[in-house]
Protein backbone atom coordinates (compact mmCIF):
# COMPACT_ATOMS: atom_id res chain seq x y z
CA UNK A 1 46.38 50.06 93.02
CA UNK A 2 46.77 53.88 92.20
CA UNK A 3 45.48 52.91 88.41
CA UNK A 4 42.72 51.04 89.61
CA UNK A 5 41.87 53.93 92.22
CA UNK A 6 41.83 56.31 89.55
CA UNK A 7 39.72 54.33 87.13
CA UNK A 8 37.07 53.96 89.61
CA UNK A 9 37.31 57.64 90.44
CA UNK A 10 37.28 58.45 86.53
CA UNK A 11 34.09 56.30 86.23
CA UNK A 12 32.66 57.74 89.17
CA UNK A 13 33.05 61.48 88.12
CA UNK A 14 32.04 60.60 84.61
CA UNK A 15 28.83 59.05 85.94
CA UNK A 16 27.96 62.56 88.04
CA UNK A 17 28.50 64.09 85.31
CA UNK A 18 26.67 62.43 82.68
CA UNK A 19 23.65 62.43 85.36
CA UNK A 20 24.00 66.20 85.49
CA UNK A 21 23.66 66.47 81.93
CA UNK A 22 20.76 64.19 81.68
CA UNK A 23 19.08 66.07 84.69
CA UNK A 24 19.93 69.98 83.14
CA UNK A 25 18.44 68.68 79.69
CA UNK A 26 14.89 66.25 80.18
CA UNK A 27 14.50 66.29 83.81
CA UNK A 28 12.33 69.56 83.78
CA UNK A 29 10.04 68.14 81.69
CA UNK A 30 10.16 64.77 83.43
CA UNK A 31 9.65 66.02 86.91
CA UNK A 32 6.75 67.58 85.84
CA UNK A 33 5.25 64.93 84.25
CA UNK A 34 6.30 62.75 87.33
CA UNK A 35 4.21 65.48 89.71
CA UNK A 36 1.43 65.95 87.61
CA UNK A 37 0.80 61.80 87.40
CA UNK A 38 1.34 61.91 91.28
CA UNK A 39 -1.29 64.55 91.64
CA UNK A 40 -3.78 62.50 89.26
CA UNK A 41 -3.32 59.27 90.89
CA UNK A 42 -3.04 60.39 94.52
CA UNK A 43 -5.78 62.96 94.32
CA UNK A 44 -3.39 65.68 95.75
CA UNK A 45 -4.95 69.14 97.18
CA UNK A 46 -3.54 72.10 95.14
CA UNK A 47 -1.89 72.57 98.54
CA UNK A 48 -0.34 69.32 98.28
CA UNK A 49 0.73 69.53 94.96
CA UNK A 50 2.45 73.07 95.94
CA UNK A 51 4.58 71.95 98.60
CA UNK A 52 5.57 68.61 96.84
CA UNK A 53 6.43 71.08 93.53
CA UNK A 54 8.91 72.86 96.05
CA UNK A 55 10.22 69.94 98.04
CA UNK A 56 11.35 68.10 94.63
CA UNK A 57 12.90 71.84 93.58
CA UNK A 58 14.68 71.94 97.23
CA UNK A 59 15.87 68.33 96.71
CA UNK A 60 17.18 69.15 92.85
CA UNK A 61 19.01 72.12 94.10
CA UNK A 62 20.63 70.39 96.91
CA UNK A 63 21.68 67.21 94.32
CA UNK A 64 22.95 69.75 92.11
CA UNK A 65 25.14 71.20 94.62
CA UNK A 66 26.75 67.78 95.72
CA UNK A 67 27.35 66.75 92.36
CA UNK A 68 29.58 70.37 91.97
CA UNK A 69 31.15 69.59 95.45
CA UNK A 70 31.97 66.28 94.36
CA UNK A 71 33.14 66.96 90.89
CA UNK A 72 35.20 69.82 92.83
CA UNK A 73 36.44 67.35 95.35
CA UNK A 74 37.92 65.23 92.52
CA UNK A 75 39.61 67.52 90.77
CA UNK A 76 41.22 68.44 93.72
CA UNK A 77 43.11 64.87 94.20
CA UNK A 78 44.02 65.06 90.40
CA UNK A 79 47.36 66.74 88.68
CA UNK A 80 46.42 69.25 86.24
CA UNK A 81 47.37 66.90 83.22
CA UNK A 82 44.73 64.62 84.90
CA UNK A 83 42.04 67.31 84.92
CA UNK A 84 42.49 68.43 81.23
CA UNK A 85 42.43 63.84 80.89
CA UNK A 86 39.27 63.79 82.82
CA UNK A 87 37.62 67.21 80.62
CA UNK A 88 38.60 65.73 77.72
CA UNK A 89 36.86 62.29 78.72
CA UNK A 90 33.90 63.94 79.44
CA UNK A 91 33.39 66.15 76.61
CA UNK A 92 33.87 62.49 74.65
CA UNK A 93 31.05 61.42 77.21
CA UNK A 94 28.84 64.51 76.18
CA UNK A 95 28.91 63.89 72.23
CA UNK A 96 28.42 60.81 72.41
CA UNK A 97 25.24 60.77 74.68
CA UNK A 98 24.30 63.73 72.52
CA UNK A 99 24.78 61.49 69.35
CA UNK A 100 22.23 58.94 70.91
CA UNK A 101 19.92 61.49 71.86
CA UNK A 102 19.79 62.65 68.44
CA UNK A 103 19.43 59.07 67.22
CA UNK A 104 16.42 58.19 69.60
CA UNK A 105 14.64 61.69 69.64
CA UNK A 106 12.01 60.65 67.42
CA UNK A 107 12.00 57.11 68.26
CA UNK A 108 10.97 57.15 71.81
CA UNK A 109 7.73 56.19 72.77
CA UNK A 110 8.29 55.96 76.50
CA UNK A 111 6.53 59.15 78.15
CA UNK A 112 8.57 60.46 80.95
CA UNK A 113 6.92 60.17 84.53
CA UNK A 114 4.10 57.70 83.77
CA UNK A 115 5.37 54.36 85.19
């Protein structure tokens, strides 16, 4: 039970983290594609376009936050031989998702924010 417990939590924390990598690195450039198509296909005011600009910011910060709280809140439950485990795991995580980033950079036709 305790091994299966801590598998799921490993997965879990790995899984924050590799989302706050992916959101640190293209997400900028993603969100604003993804508010400029809104503002094309919607029409927005400049006014509009302003206060959805700062309500995806608000909503990035506060994500950004719960992802530290929760990456906190694990390492909390875990020995310290299970943190430097879990650091380890995710610095495997990193490199490899940096590998495949490397491998698709110029291969990737899909254009962030256009659905």
């Amino acid at each position: 039970m305790k091994k299966t417990l801590f598998g799921c939590l490993v997965l879990c924390t790995s899984l924050v983290s590799a989302a706050a990598l992916a959101d640190n690195h293209r997400h900028t450039g993603h969100h604003e594609n993804y508010l400029q198509h809104m503002a094309e296909q919607l029409d927005l005011s400049t006014e509009q376009q302003v206060s959805l600009r700062e309500l995806h910011e608000e909503h990035r910060s506060e994500h950004r936050a719960l992802r530290e709280q929760h990456k906190s809140e694990v390492n909390a439950l875990l020995t310290p031989e299970q943190q430097t485990a879990l650091e380890e795991m995710r610095a495997e995580r990193r490199a490899r998702m940096a590998e495949r980033r490397a491998e698709h950079a110029g291969h990737d036709d899909h254009k962030p924010g256009v659905h």
